[in-house]
C-alpha atoms as a PDB file:
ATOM      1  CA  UNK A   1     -14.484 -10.969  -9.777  1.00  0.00           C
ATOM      2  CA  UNK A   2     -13.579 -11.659  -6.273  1.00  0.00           C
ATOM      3  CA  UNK A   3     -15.660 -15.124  -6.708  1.00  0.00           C
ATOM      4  CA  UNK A   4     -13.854 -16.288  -9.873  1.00  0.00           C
ATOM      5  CA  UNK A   5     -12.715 -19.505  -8.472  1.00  0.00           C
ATOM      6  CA  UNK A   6      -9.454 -19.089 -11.499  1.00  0.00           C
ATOM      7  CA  UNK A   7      -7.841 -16.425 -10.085  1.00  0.00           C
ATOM      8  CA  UNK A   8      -6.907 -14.848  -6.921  1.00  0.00           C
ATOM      9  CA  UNK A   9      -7.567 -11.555  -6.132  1.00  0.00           C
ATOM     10  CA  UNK A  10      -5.344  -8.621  -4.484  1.00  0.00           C
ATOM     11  CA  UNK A  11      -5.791  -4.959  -3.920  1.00  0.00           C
ATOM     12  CA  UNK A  12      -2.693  -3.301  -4.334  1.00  0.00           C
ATOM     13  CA  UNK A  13      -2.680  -2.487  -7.901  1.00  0.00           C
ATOM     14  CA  UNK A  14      -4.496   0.725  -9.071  1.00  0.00           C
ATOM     15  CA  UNK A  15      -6.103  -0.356 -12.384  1.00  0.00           C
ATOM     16  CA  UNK A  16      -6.449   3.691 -14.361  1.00  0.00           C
ATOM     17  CA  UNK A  17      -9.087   2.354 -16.385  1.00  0.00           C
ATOM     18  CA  UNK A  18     -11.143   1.135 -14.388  1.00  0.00           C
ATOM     19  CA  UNK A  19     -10.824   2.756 -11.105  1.00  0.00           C
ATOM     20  CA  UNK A  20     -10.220  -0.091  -9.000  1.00  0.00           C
ATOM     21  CA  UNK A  21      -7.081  -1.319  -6.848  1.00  0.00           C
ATOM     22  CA  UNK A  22      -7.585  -4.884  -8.262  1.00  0.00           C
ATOM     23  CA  UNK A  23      -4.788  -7.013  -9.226  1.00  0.00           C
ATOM     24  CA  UNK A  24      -6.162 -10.340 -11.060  1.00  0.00           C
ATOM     25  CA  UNK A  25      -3.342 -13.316 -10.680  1.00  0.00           C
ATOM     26  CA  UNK A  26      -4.204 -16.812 -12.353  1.00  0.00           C
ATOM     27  CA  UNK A  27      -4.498 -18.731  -9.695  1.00  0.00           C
ATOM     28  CA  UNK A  28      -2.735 -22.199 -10.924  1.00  0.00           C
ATOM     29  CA  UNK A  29      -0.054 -20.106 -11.784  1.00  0.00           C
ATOM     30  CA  UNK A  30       0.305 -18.619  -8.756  1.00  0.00           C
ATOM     31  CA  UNK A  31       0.245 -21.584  -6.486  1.00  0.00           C
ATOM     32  CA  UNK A  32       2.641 -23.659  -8.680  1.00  0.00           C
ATOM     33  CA  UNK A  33       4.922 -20.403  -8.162  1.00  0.00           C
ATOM     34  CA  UNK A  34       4.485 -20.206  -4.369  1.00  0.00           C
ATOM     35  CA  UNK A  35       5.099 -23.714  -3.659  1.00  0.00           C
ATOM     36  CA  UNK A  36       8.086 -23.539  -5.499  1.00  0.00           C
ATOM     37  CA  UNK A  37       9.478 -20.535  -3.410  1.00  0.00           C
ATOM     38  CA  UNK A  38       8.474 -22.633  -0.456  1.00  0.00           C
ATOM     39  CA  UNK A  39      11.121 -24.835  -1.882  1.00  0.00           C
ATOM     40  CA  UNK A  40      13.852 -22.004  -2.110  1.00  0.00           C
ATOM     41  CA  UNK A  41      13.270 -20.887   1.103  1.00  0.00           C
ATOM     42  CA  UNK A  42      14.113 -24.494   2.193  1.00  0.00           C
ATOM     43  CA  UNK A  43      17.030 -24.750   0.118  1.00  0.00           C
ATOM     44  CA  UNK A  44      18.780 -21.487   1.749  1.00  0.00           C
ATOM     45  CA  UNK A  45      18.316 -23.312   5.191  1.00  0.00           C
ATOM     46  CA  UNK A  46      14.868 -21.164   6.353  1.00  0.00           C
ATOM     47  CA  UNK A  47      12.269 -22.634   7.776  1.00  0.00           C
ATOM     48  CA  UNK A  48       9.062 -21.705   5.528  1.00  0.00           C
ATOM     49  CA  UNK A  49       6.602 -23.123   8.095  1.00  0.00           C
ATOM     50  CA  UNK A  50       7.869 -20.558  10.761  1.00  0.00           C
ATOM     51  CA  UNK A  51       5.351 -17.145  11.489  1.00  0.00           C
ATOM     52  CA  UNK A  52       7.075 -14.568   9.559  1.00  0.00           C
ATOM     53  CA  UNK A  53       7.689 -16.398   6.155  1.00  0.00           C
ATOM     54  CA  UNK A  54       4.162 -18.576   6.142  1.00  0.00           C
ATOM     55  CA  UNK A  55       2.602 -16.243   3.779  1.00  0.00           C
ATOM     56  CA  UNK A  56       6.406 -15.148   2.067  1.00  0.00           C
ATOM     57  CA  UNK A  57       5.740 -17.676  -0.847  1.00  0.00           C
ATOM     58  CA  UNK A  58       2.342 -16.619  -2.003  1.00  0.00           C
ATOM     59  CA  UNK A  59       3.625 -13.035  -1.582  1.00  0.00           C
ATOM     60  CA  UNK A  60       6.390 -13.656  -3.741  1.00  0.00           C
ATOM     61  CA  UNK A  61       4.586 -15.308  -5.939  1.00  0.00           C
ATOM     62  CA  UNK A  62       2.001 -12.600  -6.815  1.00  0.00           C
ATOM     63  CA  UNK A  63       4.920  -9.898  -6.270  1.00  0.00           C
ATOM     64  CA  UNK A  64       6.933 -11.849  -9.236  1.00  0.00           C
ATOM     65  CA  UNK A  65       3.879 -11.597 -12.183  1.00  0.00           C
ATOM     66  CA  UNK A  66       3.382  -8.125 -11.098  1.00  0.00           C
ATOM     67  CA  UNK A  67       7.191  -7.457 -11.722  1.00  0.00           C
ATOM     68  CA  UNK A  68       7.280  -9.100 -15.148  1.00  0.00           C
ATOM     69  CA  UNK A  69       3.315  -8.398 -16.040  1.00  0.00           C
ATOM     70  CA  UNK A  70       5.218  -6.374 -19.132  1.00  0.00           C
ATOM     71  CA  UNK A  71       5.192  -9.919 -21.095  1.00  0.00           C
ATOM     72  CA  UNK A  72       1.550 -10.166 -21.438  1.00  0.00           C
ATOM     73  CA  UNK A  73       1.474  -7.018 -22.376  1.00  0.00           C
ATOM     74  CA  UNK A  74       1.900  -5.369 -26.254  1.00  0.00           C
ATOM     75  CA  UNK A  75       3.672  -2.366 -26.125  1.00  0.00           C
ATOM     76  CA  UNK A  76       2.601  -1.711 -29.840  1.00  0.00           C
ATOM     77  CA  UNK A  77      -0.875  -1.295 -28.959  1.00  0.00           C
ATOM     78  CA  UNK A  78      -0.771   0.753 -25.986  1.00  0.00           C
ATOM     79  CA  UNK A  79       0.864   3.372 -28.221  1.00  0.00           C
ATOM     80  CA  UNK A  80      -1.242   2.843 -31.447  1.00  0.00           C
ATOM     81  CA  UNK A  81      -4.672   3.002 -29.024  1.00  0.00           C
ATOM     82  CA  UNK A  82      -3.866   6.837 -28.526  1.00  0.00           C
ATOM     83  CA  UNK A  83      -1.872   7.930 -31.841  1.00  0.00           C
ATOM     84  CA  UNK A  84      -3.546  11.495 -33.558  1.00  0.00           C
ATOM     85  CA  UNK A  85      -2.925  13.312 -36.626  1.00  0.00           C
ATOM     86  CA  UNK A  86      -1.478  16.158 -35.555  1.00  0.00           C
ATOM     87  CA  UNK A  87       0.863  18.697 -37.718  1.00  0.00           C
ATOM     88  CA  UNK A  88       3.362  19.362 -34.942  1.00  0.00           C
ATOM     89  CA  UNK A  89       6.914  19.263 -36.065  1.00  0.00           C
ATOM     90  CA  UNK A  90       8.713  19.986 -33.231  1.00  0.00           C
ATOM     91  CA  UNK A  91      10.739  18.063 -30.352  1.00  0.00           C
ATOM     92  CA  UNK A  92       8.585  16.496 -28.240  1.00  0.00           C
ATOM     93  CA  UNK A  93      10.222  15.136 -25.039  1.00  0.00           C
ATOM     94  CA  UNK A  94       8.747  12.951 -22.122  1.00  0.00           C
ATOM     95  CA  UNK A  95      11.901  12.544 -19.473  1.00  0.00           C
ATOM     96  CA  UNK A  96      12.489  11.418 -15.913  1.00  0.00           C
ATOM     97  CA  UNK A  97      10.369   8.254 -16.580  1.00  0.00           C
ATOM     98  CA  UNK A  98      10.882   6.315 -13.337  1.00  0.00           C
ATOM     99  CA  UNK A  99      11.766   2.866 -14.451  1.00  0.00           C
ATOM    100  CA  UNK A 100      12.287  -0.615 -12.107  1.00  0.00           C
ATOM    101  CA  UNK A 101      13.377  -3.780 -13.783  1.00  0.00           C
ATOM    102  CA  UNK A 102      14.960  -6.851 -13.012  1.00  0.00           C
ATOM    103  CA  UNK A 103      18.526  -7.973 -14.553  1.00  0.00           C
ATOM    104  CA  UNK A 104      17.980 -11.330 -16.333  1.00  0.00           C
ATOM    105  CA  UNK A 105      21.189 -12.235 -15.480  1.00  0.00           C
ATOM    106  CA  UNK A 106      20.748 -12.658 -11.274  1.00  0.00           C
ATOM    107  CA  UNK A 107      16.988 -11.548 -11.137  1.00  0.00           C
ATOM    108  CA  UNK A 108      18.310  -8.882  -9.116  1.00  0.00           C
ATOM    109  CA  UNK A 109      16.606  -5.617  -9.870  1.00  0.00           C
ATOM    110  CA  UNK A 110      18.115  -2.127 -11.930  1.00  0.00           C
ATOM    111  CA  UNK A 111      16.318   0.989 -11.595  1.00  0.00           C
ATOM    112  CA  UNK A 112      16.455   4.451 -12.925  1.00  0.00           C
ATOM    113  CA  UNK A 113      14.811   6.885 -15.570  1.00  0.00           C
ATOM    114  CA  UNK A 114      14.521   6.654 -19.563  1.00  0.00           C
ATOM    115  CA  UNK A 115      14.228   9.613 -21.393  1.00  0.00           C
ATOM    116  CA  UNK A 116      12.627   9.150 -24.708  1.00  0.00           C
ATOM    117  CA  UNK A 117      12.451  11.931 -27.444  1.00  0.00           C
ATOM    118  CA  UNK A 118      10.741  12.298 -31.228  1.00  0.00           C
ATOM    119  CA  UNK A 119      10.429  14.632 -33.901  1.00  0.00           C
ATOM    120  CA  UNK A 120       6.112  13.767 -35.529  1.00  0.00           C
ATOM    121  CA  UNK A 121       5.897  13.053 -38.980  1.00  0.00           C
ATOM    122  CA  UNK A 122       2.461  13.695 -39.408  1.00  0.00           C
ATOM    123  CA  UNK A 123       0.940  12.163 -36.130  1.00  0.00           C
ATOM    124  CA  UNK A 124       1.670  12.298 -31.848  1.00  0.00           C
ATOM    125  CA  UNK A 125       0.855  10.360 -29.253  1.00  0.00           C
ATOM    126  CA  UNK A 126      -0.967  10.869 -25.620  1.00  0.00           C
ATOM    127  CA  UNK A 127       1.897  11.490 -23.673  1.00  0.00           C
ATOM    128  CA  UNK A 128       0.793   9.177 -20.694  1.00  0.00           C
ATOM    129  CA  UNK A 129       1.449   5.959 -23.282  1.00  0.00           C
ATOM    130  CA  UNK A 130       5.317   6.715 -23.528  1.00  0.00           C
ATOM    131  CA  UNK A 131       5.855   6.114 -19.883  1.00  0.00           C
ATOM    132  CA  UNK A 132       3.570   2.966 -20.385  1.00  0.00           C
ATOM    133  CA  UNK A 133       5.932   1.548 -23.077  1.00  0.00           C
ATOM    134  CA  UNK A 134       8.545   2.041 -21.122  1.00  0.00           C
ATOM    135  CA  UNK A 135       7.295   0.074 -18.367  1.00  0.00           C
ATOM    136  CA  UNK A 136       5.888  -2.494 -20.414  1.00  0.00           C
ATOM    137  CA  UNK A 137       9.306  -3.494 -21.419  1.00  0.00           C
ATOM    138  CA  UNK A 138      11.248  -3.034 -17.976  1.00  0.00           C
ATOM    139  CA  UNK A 139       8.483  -5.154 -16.241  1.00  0.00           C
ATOM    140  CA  UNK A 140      10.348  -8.099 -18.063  1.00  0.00           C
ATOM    141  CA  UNK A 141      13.771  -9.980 -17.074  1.00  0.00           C
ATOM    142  CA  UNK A 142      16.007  -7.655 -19.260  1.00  0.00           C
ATOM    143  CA  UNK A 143      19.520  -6.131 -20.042  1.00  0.00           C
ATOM    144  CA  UNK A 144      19.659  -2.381 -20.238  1.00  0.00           C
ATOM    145  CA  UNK A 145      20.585  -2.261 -23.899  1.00  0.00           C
ATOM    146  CA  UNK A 146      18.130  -4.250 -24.683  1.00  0.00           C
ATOM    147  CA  UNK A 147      15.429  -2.702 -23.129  1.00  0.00           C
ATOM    148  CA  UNK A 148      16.862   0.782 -24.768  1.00  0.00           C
ATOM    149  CA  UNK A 149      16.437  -0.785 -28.067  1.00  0.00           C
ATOM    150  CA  UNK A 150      12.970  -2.083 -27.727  1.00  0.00           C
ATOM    151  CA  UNK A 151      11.373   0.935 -26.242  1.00  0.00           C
ATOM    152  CA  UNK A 152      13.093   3.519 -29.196  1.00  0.00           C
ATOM    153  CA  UNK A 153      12.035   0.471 -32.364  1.00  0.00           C
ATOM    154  CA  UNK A 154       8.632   0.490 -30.797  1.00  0.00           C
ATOM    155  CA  UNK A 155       7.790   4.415 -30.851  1.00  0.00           C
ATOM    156  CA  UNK A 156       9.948   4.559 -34.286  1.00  0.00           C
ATOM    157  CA  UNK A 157       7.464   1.627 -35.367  1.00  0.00           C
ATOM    158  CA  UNK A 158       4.144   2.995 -34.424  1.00  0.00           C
ATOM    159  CA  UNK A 159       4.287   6.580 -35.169  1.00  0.00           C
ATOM    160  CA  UNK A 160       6.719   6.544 -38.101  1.00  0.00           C
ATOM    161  CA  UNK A 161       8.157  10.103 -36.859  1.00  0.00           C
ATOM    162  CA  UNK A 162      11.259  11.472 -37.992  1.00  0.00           C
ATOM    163  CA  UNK A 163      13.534  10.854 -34.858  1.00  0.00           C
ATOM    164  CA  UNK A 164      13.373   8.954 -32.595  1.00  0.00           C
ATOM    165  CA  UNK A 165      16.201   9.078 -28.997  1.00  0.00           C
ATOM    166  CA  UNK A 166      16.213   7.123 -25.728  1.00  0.00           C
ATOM    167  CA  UNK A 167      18.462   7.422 -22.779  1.00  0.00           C
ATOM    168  CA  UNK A 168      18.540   5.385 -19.994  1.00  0.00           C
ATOM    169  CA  UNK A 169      20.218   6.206 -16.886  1.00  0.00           C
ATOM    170  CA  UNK A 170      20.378   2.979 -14.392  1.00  0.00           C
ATOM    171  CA  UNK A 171      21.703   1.790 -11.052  1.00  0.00           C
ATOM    172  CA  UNK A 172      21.798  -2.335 -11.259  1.00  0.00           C
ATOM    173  CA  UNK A 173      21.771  -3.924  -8.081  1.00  0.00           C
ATOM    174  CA  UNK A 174      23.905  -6.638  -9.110  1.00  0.00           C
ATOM    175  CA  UNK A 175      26.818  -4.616  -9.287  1.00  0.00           C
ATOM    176  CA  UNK A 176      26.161  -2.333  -5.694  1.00  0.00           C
ATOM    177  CA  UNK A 177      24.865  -5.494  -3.637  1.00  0.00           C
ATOM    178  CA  UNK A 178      27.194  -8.650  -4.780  1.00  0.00           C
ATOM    179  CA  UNK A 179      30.005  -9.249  -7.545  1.00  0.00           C
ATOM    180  CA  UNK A 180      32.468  -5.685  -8.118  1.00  0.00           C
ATOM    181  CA  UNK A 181      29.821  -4.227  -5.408  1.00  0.00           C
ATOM    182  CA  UNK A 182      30.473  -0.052  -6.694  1.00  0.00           C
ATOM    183  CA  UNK A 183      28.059   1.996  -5.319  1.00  0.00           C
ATOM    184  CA  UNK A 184      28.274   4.973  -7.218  1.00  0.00           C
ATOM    185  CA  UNK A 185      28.395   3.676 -10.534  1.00  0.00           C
ATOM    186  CA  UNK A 186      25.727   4.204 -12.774  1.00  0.00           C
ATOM    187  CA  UNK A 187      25.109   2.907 -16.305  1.00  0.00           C
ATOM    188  CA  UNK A 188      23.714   4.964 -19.278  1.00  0.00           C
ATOM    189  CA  UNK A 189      22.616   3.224 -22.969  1.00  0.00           C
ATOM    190  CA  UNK A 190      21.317   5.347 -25.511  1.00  0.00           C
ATOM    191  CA  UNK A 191      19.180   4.424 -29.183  1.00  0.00           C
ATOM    192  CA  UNK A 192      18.963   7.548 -31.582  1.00  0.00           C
ATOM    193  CA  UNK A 193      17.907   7.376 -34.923  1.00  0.00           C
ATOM    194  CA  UNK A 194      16.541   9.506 -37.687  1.00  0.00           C
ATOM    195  CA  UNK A 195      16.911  13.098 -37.556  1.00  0.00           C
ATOM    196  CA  UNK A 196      18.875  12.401 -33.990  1.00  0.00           C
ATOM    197  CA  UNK A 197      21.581  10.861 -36.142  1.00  0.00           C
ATOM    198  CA  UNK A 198      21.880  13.186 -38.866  1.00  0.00           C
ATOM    199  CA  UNK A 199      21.317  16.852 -37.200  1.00  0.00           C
ATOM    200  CA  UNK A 200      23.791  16.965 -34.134  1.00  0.00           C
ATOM    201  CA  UNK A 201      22.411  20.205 -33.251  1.00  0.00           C
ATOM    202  CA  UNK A 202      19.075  18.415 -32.519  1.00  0.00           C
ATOM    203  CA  UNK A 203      20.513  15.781 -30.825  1.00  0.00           C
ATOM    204  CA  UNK A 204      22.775  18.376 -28.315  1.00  0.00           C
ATOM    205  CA  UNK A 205      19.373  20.121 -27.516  1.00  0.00           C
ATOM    206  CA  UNK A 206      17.858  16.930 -26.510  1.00  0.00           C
ATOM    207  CA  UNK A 207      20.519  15.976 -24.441  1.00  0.00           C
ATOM    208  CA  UNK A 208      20.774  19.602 -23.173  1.00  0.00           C
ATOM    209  CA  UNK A 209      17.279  19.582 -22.149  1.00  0.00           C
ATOM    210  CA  UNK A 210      17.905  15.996 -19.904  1.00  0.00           C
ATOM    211  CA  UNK A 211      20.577  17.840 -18.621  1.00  0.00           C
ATOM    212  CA  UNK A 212      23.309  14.994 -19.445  1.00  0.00           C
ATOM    213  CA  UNK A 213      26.841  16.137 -19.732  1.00  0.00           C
ATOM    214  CA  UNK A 214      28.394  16.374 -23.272  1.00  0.00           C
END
């Protein structure tokens, strides 16, 4: 791999499948992308050529397709490679899912947790391939509501269950660091659908069990 003259090679991504901190970047890609952050880093009056920011482009460059690596990625198959029959027809909840994405707005980045629910209709999932979905879609320039959306019409999609609910809890740089600049402020989105929607009982016990206020 490491002589595969197409691609450059780092070591700080920890691949689960095959055991190895490798992280492959396409290496045309990745120079075109430095030497244009060479260029911003001229353009904000820095000197690029100076010894602290001579190896800043590349860095950036390779830092950038590992922040928005979720585009070559399909969200539908991660879940559908690990989906069982399974007669379980009871709440099953993955929460806390650490999430880091980047508004699409300022490239500035918005981090927090999603909380995704769903009631089986017939089949689960591993649990390990909700977390991926979610990251799939926040390692992408994105909007909050949007990436609420896509992660609850993907699981409601693949596994067909009865109910499906996402919450997202979020702190966007953009709005602590420049513009209103609030640091306390938070934002939450939500998708429910299903039996979410129609039993409010289920849909209080969910949101009991994330322990958000109601």
């Amino acid at each position: 791999m490491e002589k595969d003259k197409d691609f450059l090679l780092d070591k700080y991504y920890y691949d689960e499948d095959s055991f190895q901190n490798v992280q492959l970047f396409p290496k045309e890609r990745t120079e075109k992308l430095a030497q244009l952050y060479k260029e911003i880093l001229k353009n904000i009056g820095e000197d690029p050529e100076r010894e602290g920011l001579q190896d800043t482009p590349m860095r950036v460059a390779k830092a950038m397709q590992f922040l928005t690596q979720g585009y070559f990625l399909d969200a539908e198959k991660i879940l559908d490679s690990a989906k069982f029959k399974e007669e379980y027809d009871d709440m099953v909840i993955v929460k806390d899912i650490e999430l880091y994405s980047m508004c699409e707005h300022h490239m500035i980045p918005f981090f927090g947790k999603a909380h995704v629910a769903y009631y089986p209709n017939g089949y689960v999932t591993g649990l390990s391939k909700i977390p991926r979905v979610v990251d799939v879609f926040a390692r992408r320039l994105q909007i909050q509501e949007r990436l609420t959306n896509q992660i609850h019409d993907t699981i409601n999609k693949v596994l067909k269950p009865k109910g499906v609910a996402v919450v997202i809890e979020a702190y966007h740089l953009c709005m602590m660091m420049r513009g209103v600049q609030k640091q306390n402020s938070y934002t939450v989105t939500t998708a429910y659908s299903g039996i979410f929607k129609q039993d409010t009982q289920k849909l209080s016990h969910f949101l009991n069990l994330i322990g958000m206020k109601q």
